[in-house]
PDB file of N, CA and C in Angstrom:
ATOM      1  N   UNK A   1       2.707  15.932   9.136  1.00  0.00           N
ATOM      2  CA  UNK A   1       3.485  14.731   9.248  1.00  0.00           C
ATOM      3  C   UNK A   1       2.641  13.562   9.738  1.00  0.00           C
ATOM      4  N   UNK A   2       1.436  13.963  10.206  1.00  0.00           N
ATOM      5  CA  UNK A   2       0.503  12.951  10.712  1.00  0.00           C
ATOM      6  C   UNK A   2       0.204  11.828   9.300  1.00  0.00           C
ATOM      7  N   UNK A   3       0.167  12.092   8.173  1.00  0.00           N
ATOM      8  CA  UNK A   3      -0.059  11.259   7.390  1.00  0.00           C
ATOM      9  C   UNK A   3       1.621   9.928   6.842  1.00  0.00           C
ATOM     10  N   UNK A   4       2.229  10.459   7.281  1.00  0.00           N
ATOM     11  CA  UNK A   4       3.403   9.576   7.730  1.00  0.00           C
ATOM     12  C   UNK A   4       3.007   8.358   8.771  1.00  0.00           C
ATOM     13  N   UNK A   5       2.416   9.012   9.968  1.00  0.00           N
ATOM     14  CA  UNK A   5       2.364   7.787  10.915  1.00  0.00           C
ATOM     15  C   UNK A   5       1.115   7.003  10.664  1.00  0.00           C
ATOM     16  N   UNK A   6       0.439   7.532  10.382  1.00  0.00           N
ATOM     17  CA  UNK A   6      -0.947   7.020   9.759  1.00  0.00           C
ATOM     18  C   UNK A   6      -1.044   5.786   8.724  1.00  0.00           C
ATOM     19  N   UNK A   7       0.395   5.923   7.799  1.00  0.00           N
ATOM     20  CA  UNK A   7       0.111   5.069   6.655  1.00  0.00           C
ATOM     21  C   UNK A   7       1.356   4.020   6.816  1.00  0.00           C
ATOM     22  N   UNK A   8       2.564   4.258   8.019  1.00  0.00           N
ATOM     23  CA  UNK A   8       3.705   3.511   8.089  1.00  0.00           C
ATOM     24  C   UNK A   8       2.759   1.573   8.627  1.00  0.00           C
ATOM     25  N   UNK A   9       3.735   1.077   8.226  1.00  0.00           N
ATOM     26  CA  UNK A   9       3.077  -0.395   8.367  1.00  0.00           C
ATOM     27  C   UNK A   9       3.948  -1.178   8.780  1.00  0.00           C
ATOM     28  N   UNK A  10       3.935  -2.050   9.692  1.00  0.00           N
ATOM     29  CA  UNK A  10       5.759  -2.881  10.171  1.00  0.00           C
ATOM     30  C   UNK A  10       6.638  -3.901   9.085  1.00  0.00           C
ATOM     31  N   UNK A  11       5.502  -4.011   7.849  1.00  0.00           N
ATOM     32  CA  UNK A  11       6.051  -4.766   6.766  1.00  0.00           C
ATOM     33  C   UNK A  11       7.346  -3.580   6.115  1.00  0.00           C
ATOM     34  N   UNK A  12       6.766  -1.972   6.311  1.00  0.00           N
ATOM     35  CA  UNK A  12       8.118  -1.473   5.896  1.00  0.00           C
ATOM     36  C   UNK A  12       9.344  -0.722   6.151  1.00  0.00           C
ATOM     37  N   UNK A  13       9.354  -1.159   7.785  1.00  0.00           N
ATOM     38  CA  UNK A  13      10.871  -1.675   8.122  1.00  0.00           C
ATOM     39  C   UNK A  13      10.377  -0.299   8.851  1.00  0.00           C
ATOM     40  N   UNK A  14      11.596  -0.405   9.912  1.00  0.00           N
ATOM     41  CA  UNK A  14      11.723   1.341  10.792  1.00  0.00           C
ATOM     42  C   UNK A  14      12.256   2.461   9.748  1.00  0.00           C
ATOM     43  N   UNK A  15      12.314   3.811  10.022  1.00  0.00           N
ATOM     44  CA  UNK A  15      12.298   4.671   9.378  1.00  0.00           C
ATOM     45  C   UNK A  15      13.468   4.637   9.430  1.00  0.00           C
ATOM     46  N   UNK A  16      14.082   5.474   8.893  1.00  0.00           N
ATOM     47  CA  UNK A  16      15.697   5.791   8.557  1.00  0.00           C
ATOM     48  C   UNK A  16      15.979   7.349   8.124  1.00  0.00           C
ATOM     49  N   UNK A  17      15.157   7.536   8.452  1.00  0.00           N
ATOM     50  CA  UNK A  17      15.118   9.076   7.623  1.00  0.00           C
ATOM     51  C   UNK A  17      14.259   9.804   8.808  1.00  0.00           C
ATOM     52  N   UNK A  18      14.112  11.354   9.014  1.00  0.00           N
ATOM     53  CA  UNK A  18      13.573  12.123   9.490  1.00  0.00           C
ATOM     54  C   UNK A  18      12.787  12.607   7.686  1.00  0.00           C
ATOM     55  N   UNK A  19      11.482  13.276   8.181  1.00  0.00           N
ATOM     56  CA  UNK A  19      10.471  13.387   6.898  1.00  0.00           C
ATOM     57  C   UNK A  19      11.707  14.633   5.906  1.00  0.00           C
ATOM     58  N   UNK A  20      12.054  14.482   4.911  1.00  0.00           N
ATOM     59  CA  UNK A  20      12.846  15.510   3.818  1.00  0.00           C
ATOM     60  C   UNK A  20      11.708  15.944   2.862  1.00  0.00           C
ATOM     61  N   UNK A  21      12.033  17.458   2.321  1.00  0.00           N
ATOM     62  CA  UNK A  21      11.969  17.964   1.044  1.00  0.00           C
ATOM     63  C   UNK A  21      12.406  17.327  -0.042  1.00  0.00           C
ATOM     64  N   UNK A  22      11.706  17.204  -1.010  1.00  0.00           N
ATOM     65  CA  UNK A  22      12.332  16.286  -2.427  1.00  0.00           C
ATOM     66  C   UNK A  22      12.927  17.409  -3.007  1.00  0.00           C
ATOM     67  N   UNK A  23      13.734  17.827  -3.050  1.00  0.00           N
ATOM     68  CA  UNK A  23      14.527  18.488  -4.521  1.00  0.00           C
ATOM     69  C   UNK A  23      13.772  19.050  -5.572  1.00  0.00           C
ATOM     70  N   UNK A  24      13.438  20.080  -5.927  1.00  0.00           N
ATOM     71  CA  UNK A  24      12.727  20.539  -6.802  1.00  0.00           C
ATOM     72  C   UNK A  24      10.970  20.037  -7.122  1.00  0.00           C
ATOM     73  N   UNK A  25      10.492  19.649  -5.990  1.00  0.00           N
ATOM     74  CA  UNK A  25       8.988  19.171  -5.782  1.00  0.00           C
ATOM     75  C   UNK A  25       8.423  20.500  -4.888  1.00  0.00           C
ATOM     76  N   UNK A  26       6.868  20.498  -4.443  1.00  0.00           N
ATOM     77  CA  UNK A  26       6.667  20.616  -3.179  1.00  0.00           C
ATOM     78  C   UNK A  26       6.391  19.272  -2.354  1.00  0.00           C
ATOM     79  N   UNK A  27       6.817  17.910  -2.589  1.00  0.00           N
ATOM     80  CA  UNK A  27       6.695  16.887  -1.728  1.00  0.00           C
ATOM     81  C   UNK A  27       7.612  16.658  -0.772  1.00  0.00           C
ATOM     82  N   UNK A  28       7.087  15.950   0.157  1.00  0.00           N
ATOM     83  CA  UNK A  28       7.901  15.363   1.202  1.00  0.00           C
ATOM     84  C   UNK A  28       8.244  13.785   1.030  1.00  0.00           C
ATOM     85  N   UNK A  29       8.813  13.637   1.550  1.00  0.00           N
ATOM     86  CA  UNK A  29       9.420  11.718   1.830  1.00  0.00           C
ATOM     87  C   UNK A  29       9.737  11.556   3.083  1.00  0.00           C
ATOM     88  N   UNK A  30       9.954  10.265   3.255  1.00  0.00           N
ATOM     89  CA  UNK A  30      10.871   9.669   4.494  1.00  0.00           C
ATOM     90  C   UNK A  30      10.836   8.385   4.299  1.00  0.00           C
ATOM     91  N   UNK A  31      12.077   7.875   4.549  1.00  0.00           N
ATOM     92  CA  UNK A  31      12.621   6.312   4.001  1.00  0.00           C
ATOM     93  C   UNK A  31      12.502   5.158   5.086  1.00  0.00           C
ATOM     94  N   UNK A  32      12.164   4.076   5.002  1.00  0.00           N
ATOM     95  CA  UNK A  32      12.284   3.081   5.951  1.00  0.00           C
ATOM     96  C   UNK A  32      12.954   2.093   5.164  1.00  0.00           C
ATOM     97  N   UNK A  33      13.252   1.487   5.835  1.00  0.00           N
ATOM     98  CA  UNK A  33      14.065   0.403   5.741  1.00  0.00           C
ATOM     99  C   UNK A  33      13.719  -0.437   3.801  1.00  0.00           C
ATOM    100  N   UNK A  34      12.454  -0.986   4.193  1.00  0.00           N
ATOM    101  CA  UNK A  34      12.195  -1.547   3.063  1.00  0.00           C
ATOM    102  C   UNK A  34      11.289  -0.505   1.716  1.00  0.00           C
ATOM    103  N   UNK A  35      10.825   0.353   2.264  1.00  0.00           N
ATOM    104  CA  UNK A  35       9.829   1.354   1.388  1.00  0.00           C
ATOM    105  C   UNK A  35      10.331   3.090   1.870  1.00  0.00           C
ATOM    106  N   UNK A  36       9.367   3.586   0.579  1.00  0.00           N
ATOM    107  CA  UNK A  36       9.789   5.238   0.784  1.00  0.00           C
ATOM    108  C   UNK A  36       8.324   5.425   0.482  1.00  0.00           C
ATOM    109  N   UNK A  37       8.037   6.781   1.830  1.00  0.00           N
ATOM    110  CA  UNK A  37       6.781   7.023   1.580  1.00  0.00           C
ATOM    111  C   UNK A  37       7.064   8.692   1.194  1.00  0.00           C
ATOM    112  N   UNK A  38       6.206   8.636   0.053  1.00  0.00           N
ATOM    113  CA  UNK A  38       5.939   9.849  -0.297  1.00  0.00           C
ATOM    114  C   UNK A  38       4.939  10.679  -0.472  1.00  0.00           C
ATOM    115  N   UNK A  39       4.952  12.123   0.146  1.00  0.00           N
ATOM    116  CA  UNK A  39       3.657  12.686   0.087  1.00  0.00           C
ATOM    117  C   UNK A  39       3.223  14.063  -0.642  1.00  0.00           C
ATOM    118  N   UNK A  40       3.139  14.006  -1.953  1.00  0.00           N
ATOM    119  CA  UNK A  40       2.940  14.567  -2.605  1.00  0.00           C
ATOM    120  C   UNK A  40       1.502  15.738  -2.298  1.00  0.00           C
ATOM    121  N   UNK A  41       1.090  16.772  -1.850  1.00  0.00           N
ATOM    122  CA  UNK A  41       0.142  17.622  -1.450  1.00  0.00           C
ATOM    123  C   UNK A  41      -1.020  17.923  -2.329  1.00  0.00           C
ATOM    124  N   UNK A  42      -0.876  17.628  -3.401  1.00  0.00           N
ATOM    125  CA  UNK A  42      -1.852  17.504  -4.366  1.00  0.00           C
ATOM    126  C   UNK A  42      -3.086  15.733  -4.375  1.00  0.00           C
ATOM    127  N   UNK A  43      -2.072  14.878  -4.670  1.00  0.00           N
ATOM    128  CA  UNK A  43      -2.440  13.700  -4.226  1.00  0.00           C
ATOM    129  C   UNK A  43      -2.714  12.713  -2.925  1.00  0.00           C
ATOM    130  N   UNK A  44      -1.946  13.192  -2.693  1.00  0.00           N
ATOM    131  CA  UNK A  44      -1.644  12.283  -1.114  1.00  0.00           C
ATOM    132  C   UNK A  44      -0.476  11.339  -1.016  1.00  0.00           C
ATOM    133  N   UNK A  45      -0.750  10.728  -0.021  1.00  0.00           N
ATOM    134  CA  UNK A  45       0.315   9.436   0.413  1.00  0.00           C
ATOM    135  C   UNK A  45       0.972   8.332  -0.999  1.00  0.00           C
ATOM    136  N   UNK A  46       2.204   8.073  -1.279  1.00  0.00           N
ATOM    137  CA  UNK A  46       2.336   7.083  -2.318  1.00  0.00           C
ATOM    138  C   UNK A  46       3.301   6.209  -1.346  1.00  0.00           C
ATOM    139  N   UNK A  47       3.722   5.306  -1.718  1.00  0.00           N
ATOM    140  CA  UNK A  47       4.172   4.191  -1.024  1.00  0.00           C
ATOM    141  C   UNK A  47       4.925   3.377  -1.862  1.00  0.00           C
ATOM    142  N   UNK A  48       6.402   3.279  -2.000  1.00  0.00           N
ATOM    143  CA  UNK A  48       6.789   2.190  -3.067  1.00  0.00           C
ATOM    144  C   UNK A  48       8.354   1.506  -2.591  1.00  0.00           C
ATOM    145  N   UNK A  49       8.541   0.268  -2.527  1.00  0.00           N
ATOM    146  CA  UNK A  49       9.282  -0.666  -1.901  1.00  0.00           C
ATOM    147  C   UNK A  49      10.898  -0.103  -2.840  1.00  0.00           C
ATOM    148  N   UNK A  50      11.372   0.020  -1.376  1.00  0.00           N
ATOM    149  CA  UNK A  50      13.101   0.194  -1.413  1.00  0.00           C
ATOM    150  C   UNK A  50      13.665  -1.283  -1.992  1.00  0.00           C
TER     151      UNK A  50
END
């Protein structure tokens, strides 16, 4: 989960979410306000505005 706090930024809003399982992935997410970060284990960190 360290790569969660690592990549959160104050442009995208407080979290709103505790880190979730995506539904039929092995990735994780967790939502903030303005963006959803997602962390896919193959790739890494993605980042894309709510």
């Amino acid at each position: 989960m360290g790569s969660f706090i690592t990549t959160w930024q104050p442009s995208m809003g407080f979290p709103v979410t505790d880190a979730y399982p995506v539904p039929g992935t092995q990735n994780w997410a967790l939502d903030c306000e303005f963006a959803r970060m997602t962390y896919p284990p193959t790739t890494g960190m993605a980042v894309t505005p709510r």
